[in-house]
Every structure is written in structure tokens, then in C-alpha cells.
Protein backbone atom coordinates (compact mmCIF):
# COMPACT_ATOMS: atom_id res chain seq x y z
CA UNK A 1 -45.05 42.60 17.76
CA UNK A 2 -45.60 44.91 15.00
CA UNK A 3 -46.31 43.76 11.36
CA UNK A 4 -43.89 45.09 9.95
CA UNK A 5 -41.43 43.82 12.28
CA UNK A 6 -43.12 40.45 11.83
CA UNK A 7 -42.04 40.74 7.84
CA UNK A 8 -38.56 41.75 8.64
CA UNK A 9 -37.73 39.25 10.49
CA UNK A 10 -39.61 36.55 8.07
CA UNK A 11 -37.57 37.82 5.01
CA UNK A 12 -34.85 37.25 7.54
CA UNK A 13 -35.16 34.01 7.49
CA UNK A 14 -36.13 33.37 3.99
CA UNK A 15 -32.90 34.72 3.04
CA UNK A 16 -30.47 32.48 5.56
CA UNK A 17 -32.54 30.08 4.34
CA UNK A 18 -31.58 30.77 0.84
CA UNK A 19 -28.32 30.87 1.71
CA UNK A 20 -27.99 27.79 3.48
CA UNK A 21 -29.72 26.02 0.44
CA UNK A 22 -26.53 27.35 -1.47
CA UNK A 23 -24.14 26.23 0.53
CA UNK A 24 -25.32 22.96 0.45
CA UNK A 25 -25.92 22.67 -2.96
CA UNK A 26 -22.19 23.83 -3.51
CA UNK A 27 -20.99 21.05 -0.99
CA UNK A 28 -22.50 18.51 -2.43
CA UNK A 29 -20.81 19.27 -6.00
CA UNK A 30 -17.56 19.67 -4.14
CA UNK A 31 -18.20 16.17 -2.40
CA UNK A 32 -19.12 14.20 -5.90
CA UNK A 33 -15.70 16.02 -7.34
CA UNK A 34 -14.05 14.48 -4.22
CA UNK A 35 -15.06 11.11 -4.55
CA UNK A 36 -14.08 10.41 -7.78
CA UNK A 37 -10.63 10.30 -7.21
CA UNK A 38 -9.55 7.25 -8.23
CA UNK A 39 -5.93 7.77 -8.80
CA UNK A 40 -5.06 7.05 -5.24
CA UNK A 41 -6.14 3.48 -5.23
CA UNK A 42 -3.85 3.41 -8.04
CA UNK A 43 -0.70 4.69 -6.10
CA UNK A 44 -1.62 2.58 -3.29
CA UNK A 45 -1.51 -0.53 -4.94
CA UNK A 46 1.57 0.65 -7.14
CA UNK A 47 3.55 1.30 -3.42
CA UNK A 48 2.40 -2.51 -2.62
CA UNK A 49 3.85 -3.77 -5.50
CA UNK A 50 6.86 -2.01 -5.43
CA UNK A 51 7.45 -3.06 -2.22
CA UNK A 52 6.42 -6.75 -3.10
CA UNK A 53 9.45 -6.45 -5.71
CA UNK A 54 11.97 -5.25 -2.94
CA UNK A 55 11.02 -7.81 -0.57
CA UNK A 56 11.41 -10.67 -3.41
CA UNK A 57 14.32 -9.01 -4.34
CA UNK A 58 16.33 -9.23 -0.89
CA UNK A 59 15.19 -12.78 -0.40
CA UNK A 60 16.90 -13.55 -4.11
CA UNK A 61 19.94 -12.09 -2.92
CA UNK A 62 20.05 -13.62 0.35
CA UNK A 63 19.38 -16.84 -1.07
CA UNK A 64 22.21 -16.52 -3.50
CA UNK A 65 24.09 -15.81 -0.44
CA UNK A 66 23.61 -19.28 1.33
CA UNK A 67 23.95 -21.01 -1.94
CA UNK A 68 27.20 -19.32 -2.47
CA UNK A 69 28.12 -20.13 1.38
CA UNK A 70 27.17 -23.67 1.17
CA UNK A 71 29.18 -24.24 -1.80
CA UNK A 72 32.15 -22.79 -0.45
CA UNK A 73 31.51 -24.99 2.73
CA UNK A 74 31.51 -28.16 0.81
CA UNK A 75 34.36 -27.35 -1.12
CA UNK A 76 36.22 -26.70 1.68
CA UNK A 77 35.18 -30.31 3.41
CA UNK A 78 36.31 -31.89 0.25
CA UNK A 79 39.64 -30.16 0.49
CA UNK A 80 39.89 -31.42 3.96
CA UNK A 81 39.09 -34.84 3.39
CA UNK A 82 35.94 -34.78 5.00
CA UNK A 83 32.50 -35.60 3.80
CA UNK A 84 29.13 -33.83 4.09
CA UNK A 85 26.50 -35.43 5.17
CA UNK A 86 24.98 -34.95 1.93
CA UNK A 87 27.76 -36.67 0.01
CA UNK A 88 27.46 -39.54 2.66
CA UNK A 89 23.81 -40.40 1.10
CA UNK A 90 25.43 -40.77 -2.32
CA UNK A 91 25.29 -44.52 -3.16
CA UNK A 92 28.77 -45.85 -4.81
CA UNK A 93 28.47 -49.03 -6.85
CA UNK A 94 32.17 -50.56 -6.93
């Protein structure tokens, strides 16, 4: 091999190397842009609450339900002439 092929091919490689130094370089700004992100946490735990909310709202509403069912049940045994089992516990002094 020739010396002047010999320095060819070295500045060859100087200059990938070079470039390879700048690519990393300009990865690890983009990665450090990348990580602080922080907003997403923030959604995240903003979609947990919401859906916290909903779920605590159904059960509200459900539960208003069966109260509203069970009073219409006991009205209705009272109208009949028949007693709950609940109004059976209630203690009448005479």
C-alpha cells in the first residue's frame, strides 16, 4: 500500500469519525429535550382522576337508586298491611 493511499484512507476515517461524534452529540441534546416532558404525568394522573369522579359518580346514583327502591318497597308493605322486617325490630312500649 502506497502512502498516499495510506493518508486517504486515514482522513477517511477521521472524517466518519467526525461525523459520528456529531451525531451523537446532537442525540444526546435531542434525548435531554425528550426527557423533560413532564406534562404527560400530568395528563395521566388528570385521566385517573377523572375517571375516579365517574366511577364515584355512578355508584352515587345507583345508590340513590336502591334508596329510592327500598323506600317505595316499604311504603308499599305498609299499604298492604304488612311489616318489614325492619319495622318488626322496632320496640313499642304500650
Amino acid at each position: 500500500m502506497s502512502l498516499a493511499t495510506l493518508f486517504d484512507k486515514l482522513q477517511e476515517h477521521e472524517m466518519e469519525l467526525q461525523r459520528l461524534n456529531k451525531n451523537e452529540e446532537t442525540d444526546k441534546k435531542k434525548r435531554s429535550i425528550a426527557l423533560n416532558a413532564s406534562s404527560s404525568t400530568q395528563e395521566e394522573n388528570e385521566e385517573e382522576e377523572s375517571k375516579d369522579e365517574e366511577d364515584f359518580l355512578l355508584f352515587v346514583k345507583k345508590f340513590q337508586i336502591f334508596v329510592k327502591k327500598r323506600r317505595i318497597e316499604r311504603r308499599q308493605n305498609v299499604n298492604n298491611g304488612r311489616r318489614s322486617p325492619e319495622d318488626s325490630q322496632i320496640v313499642r312500649c304500650y
